[in-house]
Protein backbone atom coordinates (compact mmCIF):
# COMPACT_ATOMS: atom_id res chain seq x y z
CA UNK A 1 0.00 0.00 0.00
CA UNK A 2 1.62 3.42 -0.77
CA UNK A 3 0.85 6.05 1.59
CA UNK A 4 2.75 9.42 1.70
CA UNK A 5 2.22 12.21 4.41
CA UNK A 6 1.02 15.35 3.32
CA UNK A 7 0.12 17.31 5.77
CA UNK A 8 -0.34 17.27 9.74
CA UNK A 9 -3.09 19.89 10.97
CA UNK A 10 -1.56 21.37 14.97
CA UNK A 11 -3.08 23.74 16.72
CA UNK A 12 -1.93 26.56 18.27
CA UNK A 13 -2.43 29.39 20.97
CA UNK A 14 0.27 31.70 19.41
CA UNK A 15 0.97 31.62 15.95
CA UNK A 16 3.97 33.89 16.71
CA UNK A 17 5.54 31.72 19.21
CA UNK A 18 4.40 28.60 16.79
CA UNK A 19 6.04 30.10 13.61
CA UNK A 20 8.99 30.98 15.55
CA UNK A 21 9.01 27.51 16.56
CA UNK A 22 8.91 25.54 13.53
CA UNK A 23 10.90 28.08 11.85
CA UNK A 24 13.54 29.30 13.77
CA UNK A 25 14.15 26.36 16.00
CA UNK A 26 13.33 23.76 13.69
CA UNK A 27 14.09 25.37 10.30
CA UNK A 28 10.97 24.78 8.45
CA UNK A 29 10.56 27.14 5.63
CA UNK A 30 6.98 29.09 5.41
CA UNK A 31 5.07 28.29 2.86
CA UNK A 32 1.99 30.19 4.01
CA UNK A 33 0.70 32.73 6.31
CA UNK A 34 -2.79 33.33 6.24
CA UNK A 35 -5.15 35.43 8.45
CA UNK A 36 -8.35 35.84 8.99
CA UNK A 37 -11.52 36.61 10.80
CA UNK A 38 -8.92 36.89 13.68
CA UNK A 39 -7.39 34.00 13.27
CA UNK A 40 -4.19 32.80 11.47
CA UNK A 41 -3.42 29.99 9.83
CA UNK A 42 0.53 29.42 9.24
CA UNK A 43 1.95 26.37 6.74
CA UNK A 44 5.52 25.62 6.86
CA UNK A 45 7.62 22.58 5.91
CA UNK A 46 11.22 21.33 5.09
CA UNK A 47 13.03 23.00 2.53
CA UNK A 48 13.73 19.65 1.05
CA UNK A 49 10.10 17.94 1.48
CA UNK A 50 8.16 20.46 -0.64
CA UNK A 51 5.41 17.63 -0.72
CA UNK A 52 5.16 17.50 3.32
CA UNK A 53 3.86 20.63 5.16
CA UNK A 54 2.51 21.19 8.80
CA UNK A 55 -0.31 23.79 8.89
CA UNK A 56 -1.00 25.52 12.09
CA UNK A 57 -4.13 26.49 12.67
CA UNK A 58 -6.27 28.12 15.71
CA UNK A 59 -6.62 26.24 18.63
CA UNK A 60 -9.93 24.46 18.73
CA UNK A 61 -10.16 23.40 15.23
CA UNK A 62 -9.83 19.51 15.21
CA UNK A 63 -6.06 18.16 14.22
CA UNK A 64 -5.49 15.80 11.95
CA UNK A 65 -3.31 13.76 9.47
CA UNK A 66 -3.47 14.22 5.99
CA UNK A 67 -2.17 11.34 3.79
CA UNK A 68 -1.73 10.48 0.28
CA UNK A 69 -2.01 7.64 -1.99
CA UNK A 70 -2.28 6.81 -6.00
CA UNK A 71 -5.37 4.27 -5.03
CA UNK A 72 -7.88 5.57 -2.31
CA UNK A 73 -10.04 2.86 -3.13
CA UNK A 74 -7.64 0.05 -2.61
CA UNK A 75 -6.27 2.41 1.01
CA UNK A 76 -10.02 2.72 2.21
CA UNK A 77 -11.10 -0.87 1.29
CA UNK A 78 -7.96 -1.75 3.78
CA UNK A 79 -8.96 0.52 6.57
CA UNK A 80 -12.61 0.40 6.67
CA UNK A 81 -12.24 -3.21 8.84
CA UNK A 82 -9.87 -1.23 11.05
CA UNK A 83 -10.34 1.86 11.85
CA UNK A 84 -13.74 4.08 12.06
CA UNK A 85 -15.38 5.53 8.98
CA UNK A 86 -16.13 9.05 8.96
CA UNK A 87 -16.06 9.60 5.39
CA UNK A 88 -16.42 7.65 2.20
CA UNK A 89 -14.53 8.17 -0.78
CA UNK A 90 -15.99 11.12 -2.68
CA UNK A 91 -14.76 14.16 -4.51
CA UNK A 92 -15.02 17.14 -2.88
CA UNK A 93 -15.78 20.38 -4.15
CA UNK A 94 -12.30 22.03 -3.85
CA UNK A 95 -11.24 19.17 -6.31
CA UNK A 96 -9.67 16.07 -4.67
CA UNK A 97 -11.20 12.68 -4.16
CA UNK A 98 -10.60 11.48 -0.21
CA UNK A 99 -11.93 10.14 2.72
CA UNK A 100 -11.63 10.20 6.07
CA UNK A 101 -11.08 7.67 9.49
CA UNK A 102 -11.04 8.24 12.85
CA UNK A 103 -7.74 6.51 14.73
CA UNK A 104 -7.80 4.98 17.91
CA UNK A 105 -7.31 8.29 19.84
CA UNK A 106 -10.26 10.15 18.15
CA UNK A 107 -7.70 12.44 15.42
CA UNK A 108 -9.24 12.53 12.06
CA UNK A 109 -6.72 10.96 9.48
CA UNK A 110 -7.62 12.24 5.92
CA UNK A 111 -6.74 10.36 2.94
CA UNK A 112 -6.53 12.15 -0.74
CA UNK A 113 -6.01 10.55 -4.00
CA UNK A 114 -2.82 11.83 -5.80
CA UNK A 115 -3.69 13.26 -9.46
């Protein structure tokens, strides 16, 4: 089964102790930095991973894991006996095909369909 990580969802209380964080301690790159309604929403990443970010996002939005794979259907036929459904494979209106899980912990784990 071939399953890449894409993207890890953390909250945070203080994006600029967060972004000095994963930048400046850890020397993630940002990628994004978006604000809004009074909250911000930061994405940063290795320099050399371009395909694996973490977003920070405001504290009380759910985390979770987002993962990829070139067969979602084969992925969710594996998981579905295993872990908690939460979403079926569909596409989505923002264009990707996914689905979602719950793991043991409660974390939502996302799954997309490379295209």
């Amino acid at each position: 089964m071939d399953i890449r990580i894409r993207a890890g969802f953390l909250p945070h209380h203080d994006p600029e102790a967060s972004l000095a964080f994963y930048r400046d301690v850890l020397g993630f790159e940002v990628r994004g930095d978006v604000g809004r309604d009074g909250t911000r929403r930061i994405t940063v990443g290795p320099a050399d991973q371009p395909g694996t970010a973490v977003v920070l996002h405001p504290a009380g939005d759910d985390p979770a894991l987002l993962l990829t794979t070139p067969d979602l259907d084969a992925v969710f036929e594996r998981l579905q006996a295993r872990a908690e459904v939460i979403q079926e494979p569909i596409e989505q209106p923002y264009g990707v095909r996914d689905c979602a899980f719950l793991d043991p912990a409660g974390n939502t784990i996302r799954v997309q369909e490379l295209r």
